[in-house]
N, C-alpha and C. Protein backbone atom coordinates (compact mmCIF):
# COMPACT_ATOMS: atom_id res chain seq x y z
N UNK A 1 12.35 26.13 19.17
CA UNK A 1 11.42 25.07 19.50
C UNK A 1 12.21 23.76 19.67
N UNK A 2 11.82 23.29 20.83
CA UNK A 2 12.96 21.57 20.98
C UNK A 2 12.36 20.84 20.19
N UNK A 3 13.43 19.74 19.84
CA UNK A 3 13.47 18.58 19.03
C UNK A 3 12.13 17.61 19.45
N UNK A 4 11.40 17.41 18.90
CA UNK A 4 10.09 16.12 19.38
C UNK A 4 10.87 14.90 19.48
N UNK A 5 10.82 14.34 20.48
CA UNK A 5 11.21 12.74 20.78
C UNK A 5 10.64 11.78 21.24
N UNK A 6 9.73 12.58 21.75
CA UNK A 6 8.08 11.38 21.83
C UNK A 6 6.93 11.40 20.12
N UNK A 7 6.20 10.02 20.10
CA UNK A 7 5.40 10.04 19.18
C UNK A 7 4.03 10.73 19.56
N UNK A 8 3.42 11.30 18.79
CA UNK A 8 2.18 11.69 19.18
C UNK A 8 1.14 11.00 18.28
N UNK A 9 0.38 10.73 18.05
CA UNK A 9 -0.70 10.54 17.85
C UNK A 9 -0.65 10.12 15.90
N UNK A 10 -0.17 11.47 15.78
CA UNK A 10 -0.53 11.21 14.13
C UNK A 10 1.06 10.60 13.67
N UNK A 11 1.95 10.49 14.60
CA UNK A 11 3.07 9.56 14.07
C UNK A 11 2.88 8.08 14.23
N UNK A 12 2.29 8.06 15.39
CA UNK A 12 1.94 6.42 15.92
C UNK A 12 0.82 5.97 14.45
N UNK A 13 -0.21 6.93 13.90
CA UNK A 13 -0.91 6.68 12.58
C UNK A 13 0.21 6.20 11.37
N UNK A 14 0.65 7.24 11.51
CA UNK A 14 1.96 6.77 9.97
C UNK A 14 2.44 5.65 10.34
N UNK A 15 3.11 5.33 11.30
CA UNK A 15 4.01 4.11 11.70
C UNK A 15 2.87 2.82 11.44
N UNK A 16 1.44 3.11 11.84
CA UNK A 16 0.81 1.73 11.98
C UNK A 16 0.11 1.64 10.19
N UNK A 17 0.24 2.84 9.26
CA UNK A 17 0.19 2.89 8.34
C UNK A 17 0.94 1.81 7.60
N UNK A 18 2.46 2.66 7.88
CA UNK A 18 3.48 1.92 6.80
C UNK A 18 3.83 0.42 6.75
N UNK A 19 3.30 0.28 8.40
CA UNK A 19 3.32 -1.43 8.67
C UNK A 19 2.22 -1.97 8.05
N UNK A 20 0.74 -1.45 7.73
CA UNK A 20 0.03 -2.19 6.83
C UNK A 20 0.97 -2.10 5.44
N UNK A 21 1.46 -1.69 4.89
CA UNK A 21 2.17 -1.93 3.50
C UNK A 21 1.85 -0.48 2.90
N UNK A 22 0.92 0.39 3.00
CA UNK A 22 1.00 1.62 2.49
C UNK A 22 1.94 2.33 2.18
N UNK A 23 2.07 3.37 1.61
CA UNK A 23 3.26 4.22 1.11
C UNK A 23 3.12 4.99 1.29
N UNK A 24 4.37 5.50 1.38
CA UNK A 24 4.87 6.74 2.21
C UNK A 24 4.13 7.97 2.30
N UNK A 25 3.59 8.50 1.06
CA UNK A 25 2.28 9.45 0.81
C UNK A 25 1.01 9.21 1.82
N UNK A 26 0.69 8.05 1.71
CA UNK A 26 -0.97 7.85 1.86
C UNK A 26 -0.72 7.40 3.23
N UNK A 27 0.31 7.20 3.33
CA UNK A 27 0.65 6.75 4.95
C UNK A 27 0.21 8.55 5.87
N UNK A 28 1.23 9.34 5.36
CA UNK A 28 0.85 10.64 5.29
C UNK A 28 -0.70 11.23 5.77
N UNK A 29 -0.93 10.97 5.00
CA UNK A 29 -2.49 11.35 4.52
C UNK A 29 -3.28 10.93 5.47
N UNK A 30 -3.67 9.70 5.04
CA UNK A 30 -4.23 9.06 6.39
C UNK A 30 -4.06 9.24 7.79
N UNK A 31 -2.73 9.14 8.31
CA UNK A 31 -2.50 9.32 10.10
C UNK A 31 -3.03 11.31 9.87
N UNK A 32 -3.20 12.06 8.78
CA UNK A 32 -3.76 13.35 9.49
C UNK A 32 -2.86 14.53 8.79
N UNK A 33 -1.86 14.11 8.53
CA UNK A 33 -1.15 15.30 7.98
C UNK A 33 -1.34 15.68 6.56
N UNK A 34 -0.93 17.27 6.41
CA UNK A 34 -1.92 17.77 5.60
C UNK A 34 -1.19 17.98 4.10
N UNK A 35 -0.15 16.98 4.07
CA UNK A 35 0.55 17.06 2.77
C UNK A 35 1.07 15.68 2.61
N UNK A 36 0.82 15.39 1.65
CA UNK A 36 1.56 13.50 1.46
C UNK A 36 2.98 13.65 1.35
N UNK A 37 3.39 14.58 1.15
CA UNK A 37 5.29 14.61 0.91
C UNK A 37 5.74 15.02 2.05
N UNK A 38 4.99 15.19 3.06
CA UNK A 38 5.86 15.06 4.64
C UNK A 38 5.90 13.77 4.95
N UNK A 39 5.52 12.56 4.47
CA UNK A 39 5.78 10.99 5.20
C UNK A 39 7.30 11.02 4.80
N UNK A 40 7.77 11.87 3.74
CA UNK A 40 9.27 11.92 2.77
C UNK A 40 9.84 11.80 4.06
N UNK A 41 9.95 13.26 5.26
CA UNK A 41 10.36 13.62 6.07
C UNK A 41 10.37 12.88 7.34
N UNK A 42 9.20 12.35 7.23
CA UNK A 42 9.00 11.33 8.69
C UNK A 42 9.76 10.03 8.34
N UNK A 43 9.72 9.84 7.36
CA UNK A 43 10.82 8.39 7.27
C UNK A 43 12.11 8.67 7.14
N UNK A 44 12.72 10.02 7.38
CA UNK A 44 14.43 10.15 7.64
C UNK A 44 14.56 10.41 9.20
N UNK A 45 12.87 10.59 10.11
CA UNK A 45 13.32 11.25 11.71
C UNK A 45 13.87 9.77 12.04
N UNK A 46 14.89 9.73 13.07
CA UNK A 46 15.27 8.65 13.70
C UNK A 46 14.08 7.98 14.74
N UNK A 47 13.35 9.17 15.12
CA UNK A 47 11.86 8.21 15.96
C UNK A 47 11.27 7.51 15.30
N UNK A 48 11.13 8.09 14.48
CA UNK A 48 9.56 7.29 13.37
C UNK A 48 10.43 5.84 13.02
N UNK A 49 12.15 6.07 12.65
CA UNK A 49 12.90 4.42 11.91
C UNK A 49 12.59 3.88 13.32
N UNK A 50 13.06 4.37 14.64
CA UNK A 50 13.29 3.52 15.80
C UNK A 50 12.22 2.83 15.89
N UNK A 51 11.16 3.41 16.16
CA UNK A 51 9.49 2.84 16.72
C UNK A 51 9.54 2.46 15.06
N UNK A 52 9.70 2.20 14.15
CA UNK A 52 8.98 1.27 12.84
C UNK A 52 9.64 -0.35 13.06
N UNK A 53 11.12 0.37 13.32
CA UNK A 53 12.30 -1.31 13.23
C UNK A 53 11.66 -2.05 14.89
N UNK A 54 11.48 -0.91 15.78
CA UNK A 54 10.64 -2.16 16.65
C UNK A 54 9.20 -2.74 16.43
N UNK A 55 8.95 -2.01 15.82
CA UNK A 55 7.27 -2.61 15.52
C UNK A 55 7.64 -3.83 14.80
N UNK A 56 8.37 -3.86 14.17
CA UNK A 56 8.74 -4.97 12.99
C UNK A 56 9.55 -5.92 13.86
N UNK A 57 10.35 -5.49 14.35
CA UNK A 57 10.87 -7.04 15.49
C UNK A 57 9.65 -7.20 16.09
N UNK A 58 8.62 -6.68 16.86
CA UNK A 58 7.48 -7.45 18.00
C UNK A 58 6.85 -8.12 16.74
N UNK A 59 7.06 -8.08 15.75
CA UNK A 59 5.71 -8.51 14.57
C UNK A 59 6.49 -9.83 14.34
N UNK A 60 7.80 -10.32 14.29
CA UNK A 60 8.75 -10.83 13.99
C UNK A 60 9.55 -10.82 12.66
N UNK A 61 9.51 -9.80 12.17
CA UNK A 61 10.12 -9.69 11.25
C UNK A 61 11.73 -8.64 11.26
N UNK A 62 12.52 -9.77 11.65
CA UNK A 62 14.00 -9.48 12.06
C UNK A 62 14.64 -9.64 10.86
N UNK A 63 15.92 -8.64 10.75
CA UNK A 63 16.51 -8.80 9.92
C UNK A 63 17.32 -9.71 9.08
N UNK A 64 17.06 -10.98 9.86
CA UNK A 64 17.22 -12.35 9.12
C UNK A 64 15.77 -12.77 8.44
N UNK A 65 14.97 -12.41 8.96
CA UNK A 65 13.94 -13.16 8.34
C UNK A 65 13.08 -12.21 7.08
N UNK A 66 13.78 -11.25 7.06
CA UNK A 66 13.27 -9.97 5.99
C UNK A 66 14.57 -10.75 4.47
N UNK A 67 15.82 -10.94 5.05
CA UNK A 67 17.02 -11.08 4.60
C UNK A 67 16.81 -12.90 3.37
N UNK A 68 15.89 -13.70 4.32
CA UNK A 68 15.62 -15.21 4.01
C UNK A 68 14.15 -14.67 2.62
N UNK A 69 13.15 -13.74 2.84
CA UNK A 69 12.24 -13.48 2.11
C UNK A 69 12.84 -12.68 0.82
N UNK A 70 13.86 -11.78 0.78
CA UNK A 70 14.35 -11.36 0.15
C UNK A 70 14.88 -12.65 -0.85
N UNK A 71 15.84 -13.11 -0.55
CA UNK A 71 17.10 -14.43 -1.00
C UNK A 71 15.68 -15.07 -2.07
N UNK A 72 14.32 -15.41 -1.28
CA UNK A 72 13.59 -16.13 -1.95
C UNK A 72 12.87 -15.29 -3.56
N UNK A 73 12.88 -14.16 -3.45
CA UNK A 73 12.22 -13.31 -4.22
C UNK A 73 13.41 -12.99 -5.37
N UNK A 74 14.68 -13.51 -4.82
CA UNK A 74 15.60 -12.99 -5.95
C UNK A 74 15.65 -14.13 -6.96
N UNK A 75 14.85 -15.41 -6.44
CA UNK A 75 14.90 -16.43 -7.38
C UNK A 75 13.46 -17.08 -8.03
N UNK A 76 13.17 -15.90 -7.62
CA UNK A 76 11.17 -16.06 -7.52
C UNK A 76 11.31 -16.63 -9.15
N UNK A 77 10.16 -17.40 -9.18
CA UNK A 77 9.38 -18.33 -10.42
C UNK A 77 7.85 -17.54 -10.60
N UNK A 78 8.05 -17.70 -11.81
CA UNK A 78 5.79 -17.93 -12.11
C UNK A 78 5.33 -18.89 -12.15
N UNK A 79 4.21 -18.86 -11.97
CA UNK A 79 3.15 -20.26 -11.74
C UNK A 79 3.03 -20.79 -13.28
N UNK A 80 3.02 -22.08 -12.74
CA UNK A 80 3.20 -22.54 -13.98
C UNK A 80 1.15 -22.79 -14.82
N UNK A 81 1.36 -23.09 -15.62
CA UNK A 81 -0.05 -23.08 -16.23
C UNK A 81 -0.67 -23.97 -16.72
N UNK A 82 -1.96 -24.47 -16.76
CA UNK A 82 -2.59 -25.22 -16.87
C UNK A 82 -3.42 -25.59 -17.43
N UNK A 83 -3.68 -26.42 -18.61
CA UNK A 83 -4.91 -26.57 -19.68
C UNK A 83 -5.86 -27.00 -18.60
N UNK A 84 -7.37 -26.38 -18.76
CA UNK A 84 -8.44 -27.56 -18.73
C UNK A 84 -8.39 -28.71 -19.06
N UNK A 85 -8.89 -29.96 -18.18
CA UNK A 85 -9.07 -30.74 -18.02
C UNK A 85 -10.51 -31.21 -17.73
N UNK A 86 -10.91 -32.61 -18.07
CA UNK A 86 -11.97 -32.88 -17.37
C UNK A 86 -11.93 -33.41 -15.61
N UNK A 87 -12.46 -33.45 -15.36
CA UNK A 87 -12.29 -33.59 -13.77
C UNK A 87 -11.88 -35.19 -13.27
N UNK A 88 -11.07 -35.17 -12.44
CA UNK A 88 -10.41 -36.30 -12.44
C UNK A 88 -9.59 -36.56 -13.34
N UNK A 89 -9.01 -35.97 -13.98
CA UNK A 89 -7.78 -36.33 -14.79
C UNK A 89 -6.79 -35.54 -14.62
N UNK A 90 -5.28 -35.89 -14.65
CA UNK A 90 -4.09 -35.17 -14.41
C UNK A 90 -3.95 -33.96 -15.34
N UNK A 91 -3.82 -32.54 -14.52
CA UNK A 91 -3.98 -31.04 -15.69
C UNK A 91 -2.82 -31.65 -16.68
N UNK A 92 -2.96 -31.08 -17.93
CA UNK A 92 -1.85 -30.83 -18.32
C UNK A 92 -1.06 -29.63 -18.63
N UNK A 93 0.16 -29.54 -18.31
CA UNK A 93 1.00 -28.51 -18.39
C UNK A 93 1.23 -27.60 -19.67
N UNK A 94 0.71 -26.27 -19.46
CA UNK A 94 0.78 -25.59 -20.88
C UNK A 94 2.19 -24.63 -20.53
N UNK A 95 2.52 -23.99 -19.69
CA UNK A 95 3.64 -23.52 -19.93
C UNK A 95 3.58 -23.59 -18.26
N UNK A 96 4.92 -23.93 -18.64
CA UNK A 96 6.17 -24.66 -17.09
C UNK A 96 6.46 -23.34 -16.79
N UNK A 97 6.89 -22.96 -15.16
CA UNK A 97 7.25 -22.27 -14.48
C UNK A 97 8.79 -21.76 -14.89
N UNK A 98 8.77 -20.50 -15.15
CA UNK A 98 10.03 -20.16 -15.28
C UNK A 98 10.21 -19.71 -14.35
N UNK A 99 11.59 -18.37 -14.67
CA UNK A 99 12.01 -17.14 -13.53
C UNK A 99 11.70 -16.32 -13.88
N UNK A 100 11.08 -15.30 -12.83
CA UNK A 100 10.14 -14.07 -12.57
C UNK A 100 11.12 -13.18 -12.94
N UNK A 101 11.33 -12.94 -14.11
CA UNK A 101 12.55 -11.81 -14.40
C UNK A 101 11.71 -10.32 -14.01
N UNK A 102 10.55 -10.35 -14.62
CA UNK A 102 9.96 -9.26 -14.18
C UNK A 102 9.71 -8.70 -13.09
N UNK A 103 9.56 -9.59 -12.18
CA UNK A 103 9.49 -9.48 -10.46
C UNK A 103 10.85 -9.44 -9.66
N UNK A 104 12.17 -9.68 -10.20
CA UNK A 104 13.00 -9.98 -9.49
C UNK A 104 14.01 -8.93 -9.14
N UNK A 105 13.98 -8.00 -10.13
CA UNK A 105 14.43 -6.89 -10.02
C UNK A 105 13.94 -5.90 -9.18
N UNK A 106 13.05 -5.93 -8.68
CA UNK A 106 11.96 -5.07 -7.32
C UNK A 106 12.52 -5.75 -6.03
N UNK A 107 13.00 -7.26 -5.86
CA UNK A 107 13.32 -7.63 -4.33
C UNK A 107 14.72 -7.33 -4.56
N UNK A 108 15.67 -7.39 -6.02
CA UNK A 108 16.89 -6.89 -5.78
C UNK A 108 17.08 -5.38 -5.35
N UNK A 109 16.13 -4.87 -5.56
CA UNK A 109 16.29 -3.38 -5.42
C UNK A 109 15.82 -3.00 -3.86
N UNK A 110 15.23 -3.25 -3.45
CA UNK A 110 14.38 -3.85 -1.77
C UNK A 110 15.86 -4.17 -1.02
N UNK A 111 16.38 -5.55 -1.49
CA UNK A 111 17.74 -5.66 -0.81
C UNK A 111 18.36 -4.53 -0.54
N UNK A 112 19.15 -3.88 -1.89
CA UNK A 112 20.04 -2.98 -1.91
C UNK A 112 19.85 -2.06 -1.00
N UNK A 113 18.24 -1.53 -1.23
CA UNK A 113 18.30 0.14 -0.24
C UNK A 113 18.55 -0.42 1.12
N UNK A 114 18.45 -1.85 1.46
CA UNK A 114 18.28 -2.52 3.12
C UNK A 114 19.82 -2.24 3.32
N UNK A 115 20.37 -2.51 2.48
CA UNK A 115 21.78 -2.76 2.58
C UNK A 115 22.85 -1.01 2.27
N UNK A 116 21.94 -0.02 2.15
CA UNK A 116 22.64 1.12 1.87
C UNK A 116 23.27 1.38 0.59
N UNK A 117 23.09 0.45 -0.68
CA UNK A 117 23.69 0.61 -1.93
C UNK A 117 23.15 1.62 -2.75
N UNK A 118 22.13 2.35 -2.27
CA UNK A 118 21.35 3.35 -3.01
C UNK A 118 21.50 4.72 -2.00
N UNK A 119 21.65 5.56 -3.18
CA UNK A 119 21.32 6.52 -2.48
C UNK A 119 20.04 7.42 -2.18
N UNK A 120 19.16 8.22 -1.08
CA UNK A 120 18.54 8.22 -1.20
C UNK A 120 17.61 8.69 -2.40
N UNK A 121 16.19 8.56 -2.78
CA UNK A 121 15.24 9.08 -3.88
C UNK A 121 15.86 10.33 -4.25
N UNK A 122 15.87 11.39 -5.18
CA UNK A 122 15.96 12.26 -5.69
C UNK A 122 17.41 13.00 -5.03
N UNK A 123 18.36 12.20 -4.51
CA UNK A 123 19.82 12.76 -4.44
C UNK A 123 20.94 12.95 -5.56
N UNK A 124 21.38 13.77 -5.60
CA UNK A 124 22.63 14.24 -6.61
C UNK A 124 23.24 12.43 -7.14
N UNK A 125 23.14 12.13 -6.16
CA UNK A 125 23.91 10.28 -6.37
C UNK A 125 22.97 9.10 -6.53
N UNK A 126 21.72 9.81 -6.62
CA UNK A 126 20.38 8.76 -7.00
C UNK A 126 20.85 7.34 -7.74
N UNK A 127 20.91 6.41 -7.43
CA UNK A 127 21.65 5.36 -8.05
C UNK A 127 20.56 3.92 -8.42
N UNK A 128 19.26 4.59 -8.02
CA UNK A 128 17.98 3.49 -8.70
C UNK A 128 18.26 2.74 -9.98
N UNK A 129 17.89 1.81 -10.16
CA UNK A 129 17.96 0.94 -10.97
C UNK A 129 16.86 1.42 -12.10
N UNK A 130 17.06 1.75 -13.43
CA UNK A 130 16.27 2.19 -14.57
C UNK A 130 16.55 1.52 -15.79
N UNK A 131 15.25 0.97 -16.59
CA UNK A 131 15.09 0.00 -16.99
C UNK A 131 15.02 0.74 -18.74
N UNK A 132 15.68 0.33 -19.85
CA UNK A 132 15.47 0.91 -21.13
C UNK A 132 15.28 -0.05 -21.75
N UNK A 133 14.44 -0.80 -22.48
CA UNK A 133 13.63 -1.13 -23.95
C UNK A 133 13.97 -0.55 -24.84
N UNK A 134 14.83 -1.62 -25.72
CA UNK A 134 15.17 -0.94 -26.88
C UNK A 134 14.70 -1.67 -28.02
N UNK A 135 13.72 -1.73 -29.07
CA UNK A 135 12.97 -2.93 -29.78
C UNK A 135 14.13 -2.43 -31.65
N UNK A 136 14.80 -3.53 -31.33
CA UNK A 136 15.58 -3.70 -32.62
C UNK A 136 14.99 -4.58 -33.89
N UNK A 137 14.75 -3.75 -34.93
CA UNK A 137 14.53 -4.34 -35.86
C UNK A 137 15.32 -4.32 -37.44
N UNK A 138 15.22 -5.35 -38.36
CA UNK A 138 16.29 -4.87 -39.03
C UNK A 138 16.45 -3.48 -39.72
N UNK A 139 15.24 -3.22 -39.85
CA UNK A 139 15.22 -1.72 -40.31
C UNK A 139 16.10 -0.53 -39.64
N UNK A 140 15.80 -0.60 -38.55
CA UNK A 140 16.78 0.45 -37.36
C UNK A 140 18.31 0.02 -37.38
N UNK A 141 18.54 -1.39 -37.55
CA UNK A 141 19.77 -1.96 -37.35
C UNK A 141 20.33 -1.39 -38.63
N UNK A 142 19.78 -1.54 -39.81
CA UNK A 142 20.09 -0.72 -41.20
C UNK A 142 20.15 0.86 -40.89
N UNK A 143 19.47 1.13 -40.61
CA UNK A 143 19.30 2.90 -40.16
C UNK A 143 20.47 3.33 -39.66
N UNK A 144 21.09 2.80 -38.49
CA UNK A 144 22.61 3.02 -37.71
C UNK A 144 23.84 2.28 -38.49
N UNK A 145 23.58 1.15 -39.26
CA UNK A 145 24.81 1.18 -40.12
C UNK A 145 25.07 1.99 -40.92
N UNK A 146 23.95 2.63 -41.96
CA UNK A 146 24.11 3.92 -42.66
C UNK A 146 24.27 5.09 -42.14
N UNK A 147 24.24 5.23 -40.60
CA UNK A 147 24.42 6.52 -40.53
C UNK A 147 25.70 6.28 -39.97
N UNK A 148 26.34 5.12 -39.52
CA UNK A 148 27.74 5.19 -39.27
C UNK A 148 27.79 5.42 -37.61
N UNK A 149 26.87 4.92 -37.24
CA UNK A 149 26.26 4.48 -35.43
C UNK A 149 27.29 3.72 -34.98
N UNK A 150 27.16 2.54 -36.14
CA UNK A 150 27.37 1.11 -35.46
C UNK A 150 28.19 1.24 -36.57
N UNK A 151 29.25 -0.29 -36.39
CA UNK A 151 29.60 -1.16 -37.55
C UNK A 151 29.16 -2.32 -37.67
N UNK A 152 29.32 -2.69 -38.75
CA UNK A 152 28.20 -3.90 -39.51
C UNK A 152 28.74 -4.88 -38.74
N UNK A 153 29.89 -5.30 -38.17
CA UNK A 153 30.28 -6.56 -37.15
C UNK A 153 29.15 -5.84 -35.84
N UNK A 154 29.00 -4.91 -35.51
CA UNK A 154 27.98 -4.74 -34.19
C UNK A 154 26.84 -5.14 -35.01
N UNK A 155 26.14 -4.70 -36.41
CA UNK A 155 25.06 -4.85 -36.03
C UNK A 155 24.52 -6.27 -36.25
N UNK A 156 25.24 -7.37 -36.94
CA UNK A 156 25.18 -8.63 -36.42
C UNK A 156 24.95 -8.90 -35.40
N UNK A 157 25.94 -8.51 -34.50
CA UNK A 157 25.88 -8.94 -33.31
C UNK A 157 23.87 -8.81 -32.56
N UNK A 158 23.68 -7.31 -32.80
CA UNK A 158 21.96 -7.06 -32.75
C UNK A 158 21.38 -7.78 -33.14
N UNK A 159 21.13 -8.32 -33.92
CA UNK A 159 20.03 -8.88 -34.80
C UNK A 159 20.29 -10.30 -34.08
N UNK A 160 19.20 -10.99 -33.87
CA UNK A 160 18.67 -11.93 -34.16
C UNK A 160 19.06 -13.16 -35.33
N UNK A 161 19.02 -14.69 -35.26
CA UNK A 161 18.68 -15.67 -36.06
C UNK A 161 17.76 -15.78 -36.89
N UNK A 162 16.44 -14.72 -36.29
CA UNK A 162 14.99 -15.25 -36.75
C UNK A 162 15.00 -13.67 -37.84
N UNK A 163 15.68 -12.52 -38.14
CA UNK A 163 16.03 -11.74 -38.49
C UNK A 163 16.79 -12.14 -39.86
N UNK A 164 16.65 -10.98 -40.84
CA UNK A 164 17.39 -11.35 -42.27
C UNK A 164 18.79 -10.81 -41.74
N UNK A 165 20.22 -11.25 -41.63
CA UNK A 165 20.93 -10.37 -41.58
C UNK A 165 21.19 -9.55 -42.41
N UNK A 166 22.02 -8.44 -42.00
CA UNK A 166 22.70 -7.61 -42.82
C UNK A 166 24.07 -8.17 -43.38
N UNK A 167 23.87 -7.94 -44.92
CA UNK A 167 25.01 -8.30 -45.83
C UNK A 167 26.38 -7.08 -46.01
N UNK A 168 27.13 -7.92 -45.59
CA UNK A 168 28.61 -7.27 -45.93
C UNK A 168 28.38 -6.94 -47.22
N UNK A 169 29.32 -5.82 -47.34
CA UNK A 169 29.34 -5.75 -48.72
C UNK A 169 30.58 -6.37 -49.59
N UNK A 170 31.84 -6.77 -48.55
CA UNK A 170 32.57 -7.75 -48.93
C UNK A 170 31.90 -9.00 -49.69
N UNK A 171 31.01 -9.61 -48.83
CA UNK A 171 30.27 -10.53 -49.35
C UNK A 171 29.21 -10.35 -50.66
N UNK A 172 28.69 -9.28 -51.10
CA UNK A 172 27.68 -8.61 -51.77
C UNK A 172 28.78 -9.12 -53.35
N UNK A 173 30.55 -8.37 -53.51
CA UNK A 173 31.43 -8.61 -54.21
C UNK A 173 31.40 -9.85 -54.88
N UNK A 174 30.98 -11.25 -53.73
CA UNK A 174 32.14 -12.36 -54.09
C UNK A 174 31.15 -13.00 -54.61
């Protein structure tokens, strides 16, 4: 059977899918096809990238201007916040705008795959960015000095100011 190199119908669906912002599944789904893990497949054919990267230049979104939205998202802020006020009077500021640490790691990761630093989803070389929480308390920090985890110069280092440290036992002596 020859290679398809024209779009038909339910590709031109996915393509006008993924340009609303949908994902890759439901993009799937929607234009007609009868499994959400074939959009997997339609986003490695070179038709479906060709006709998507032009849809996205006629839309104007060129690879400088994807590149300028990115740059902005890697330094993204939160809104800052605002007591009630009575009306006509200047808000006052309850907590000032920081950096979107939580958000910023999603446009760094956006960059990268733009840029080829990842390899693809579920490859031998999968190289996604994965996030571990580790909630240290002195109890646990005690737990790994006794079991001989850590040494007591590391688990200083863990702990916290607002934390009791852990006592040398040099010091315990003097």
């Amino acid at each position: 059977m020859p290679k398809k190199t024209k779009l038909d119908a339910r590709d031109r669906g996915y393509i006008k899918n993924r340009l609303e912002g949908k994902g890759v599944g439901r993009s799937a789904l929607d234009a007609g096809f009868a499994d959400s893990r074939y959009g997997s497949t339609l986003e490695r054919h070179p038709r479906i990238q060709t006709a998507i990267q032009k849809k996205m230049d006629e839309m104007g979104l060129s690879d400088e201007k994807i590149l300028r939205i990115l740059k902005k998202g890697l330094s993204a802020k939160t809104a800052p916040r605002y007591a009630k006020t009575e009306e006509g009077k200047e808000p006052q500021v309850l907590v000032p705008s920081i950096p979107d640490h939580q958000n910023r790691p999603r446009y760094l990761e956006i960059a990268c795959k733009m840029k080829k630093f990842y390899a693809p989803e579920g490859s031998p070389t999968d190289n996604r960015v994965q996030y571990i929480q580790i909630n240290v308390t002195p109890d646990r920090v005690k737990g790994l000095v006794d079991s001989g985890k850590i040494s007591k110069k590391e688990a200083k280092e863990l702990l916290t100011l607002e934390h009791e440290p852990i006592r040398d036992e040099a010091e315990d002596n003097s």
